[in-house]
C-alpha atoms as a PDB file:
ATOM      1  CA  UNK A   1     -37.313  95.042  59.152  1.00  0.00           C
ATOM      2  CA  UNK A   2     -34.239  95.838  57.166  1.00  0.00           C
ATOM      3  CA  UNK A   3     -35.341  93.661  53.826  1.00  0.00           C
ATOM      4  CA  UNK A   4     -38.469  95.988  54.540  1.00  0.00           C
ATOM      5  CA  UNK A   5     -36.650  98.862  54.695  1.00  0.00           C
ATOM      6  CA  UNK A   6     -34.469  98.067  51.624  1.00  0.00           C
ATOM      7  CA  UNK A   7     -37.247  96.931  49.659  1.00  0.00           C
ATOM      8  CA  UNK A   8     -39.242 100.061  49.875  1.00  0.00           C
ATOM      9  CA  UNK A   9     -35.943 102.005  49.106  1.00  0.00           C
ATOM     10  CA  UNK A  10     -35.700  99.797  46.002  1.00  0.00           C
ATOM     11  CA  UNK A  11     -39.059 100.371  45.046  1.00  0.00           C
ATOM     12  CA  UNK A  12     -38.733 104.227  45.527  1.00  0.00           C
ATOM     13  CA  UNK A  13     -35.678 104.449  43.035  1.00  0.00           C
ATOM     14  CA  UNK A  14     -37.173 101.834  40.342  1.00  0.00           C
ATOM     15  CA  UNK A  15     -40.340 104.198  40.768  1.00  0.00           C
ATOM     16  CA  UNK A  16     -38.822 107.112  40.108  1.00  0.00           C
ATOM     17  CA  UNK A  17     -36.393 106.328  37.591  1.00  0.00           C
ATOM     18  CA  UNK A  18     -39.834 105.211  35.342  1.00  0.00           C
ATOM     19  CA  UNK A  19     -40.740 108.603  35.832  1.00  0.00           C
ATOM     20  CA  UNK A  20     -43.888 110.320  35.769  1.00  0.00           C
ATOM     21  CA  UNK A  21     -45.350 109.282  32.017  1.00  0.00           C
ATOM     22  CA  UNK A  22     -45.309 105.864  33.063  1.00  0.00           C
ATOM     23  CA  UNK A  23     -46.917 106.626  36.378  1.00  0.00           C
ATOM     24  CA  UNK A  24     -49.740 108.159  34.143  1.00  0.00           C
ATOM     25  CA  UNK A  25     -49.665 105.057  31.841  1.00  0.00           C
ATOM     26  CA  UNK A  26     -50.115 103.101  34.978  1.00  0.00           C
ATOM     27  CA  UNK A  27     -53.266 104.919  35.966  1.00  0.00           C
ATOM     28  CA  UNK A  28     -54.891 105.322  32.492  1.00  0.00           C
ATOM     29  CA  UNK A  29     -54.761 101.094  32.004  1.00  0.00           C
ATOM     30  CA  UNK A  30     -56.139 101.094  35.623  1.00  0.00           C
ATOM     31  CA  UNK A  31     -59.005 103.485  35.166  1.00  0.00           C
ATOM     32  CA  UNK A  32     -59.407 101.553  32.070  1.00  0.00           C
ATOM     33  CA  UNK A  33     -59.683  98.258  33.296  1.00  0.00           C
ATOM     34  CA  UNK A  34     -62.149  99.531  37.043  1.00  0.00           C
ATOM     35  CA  UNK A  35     -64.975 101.409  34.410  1.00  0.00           C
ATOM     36  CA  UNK A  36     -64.914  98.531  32.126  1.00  0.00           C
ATOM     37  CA  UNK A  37     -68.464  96.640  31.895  1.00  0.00           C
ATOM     38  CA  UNK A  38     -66.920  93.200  31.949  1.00  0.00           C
ATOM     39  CA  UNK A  39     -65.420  94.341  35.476  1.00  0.00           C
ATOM     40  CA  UNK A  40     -68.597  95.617  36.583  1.00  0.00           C
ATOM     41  CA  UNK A  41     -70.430  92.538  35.832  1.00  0.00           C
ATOM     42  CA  UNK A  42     -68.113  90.483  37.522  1.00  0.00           C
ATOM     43  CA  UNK A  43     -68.181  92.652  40.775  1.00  0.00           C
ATOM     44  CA  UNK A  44     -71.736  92.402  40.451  1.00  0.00           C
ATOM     45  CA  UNK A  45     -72.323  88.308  40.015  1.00  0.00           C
ATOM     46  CA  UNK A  46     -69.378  87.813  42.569  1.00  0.00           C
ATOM     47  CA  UNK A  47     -71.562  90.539  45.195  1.00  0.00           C
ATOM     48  CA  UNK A  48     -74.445  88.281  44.693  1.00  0.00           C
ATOM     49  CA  UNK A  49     -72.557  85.190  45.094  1.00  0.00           C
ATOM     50  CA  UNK A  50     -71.453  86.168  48.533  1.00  0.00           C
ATOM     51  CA  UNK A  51     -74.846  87.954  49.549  1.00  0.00           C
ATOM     52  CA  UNK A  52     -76.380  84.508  48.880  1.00  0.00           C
ATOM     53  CA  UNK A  53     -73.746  82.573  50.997  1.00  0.00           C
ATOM     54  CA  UNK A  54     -74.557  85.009  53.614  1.00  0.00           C
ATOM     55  CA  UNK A  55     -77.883  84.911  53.645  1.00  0.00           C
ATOM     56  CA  UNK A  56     -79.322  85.894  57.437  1.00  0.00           C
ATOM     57  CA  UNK A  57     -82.302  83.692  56.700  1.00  0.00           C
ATOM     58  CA  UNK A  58     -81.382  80.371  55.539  1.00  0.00           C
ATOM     59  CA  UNK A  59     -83.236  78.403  54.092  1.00  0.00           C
ATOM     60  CA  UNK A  60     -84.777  75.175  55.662  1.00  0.00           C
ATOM     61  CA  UNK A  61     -86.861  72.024  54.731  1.00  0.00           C
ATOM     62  CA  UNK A  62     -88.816  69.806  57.459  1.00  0.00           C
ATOM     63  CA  UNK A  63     -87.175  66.584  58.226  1.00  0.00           C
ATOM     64  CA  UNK A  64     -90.016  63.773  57.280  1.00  0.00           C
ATOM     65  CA  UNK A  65     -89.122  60.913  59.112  1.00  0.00           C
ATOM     66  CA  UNK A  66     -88.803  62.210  62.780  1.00  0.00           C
ATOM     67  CA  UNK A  67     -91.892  62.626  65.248  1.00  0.00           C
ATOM     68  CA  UNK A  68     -91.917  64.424  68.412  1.00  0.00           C
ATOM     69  CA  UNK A  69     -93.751  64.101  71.495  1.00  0.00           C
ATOM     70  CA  UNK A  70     -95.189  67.800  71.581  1.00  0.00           C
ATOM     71  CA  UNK A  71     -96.529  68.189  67.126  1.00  0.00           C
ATOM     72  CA  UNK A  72     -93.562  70.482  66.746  1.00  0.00           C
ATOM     73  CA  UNK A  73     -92.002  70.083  63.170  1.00  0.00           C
ATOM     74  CA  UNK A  74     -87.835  69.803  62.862  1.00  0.00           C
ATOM     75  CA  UNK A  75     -85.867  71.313  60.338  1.00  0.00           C
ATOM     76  CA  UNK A  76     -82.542  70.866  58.758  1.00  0.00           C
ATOM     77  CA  UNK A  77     -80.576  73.558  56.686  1.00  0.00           C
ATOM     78  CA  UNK A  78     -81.722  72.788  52.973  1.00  0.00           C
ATOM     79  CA  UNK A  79     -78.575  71.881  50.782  1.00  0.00           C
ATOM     80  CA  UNK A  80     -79.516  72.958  47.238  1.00  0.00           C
END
């Protein structure tokens, strides 16, 4: 708790000692760097990535070498 403590007291001085031009520096790189295109795209492919991963309805294939006694057909998750 005390490193915690010390750490944010550290942080507070070092922060204000840069003063508020580089806060605004700070801000105008991030702004910069959130609306850029590239970062969009990449937000966007990496949202797809994980919608895909989490699809609710996954996708299956029959399994061709097993009978059973009642017709029904069994299925296995299909690894593509």
């Amino acid at each position: 708790m005390i490193q915690f403590v010390i750490g944010a007291a550290a942080g507070y001085v070092f922060g204000t000692k840069a003063g508020r031009r580089r806060y605004d520096q700070i801000k105008k790189g991030y702004q910069a760097a959130v609306n850029s295109p590239v970062t969009k795209t990449a937000l966007n492919a990496t949202r797809k990535a994980v919608a895909n991963k989490l699809d609710p309805q996954p996708r299956m294939k029959e399994v061709k070498n097993i009978r059973t006694d009642d017709g029904s057909t069994v299925l296995e998750p299909d690894h593509d």
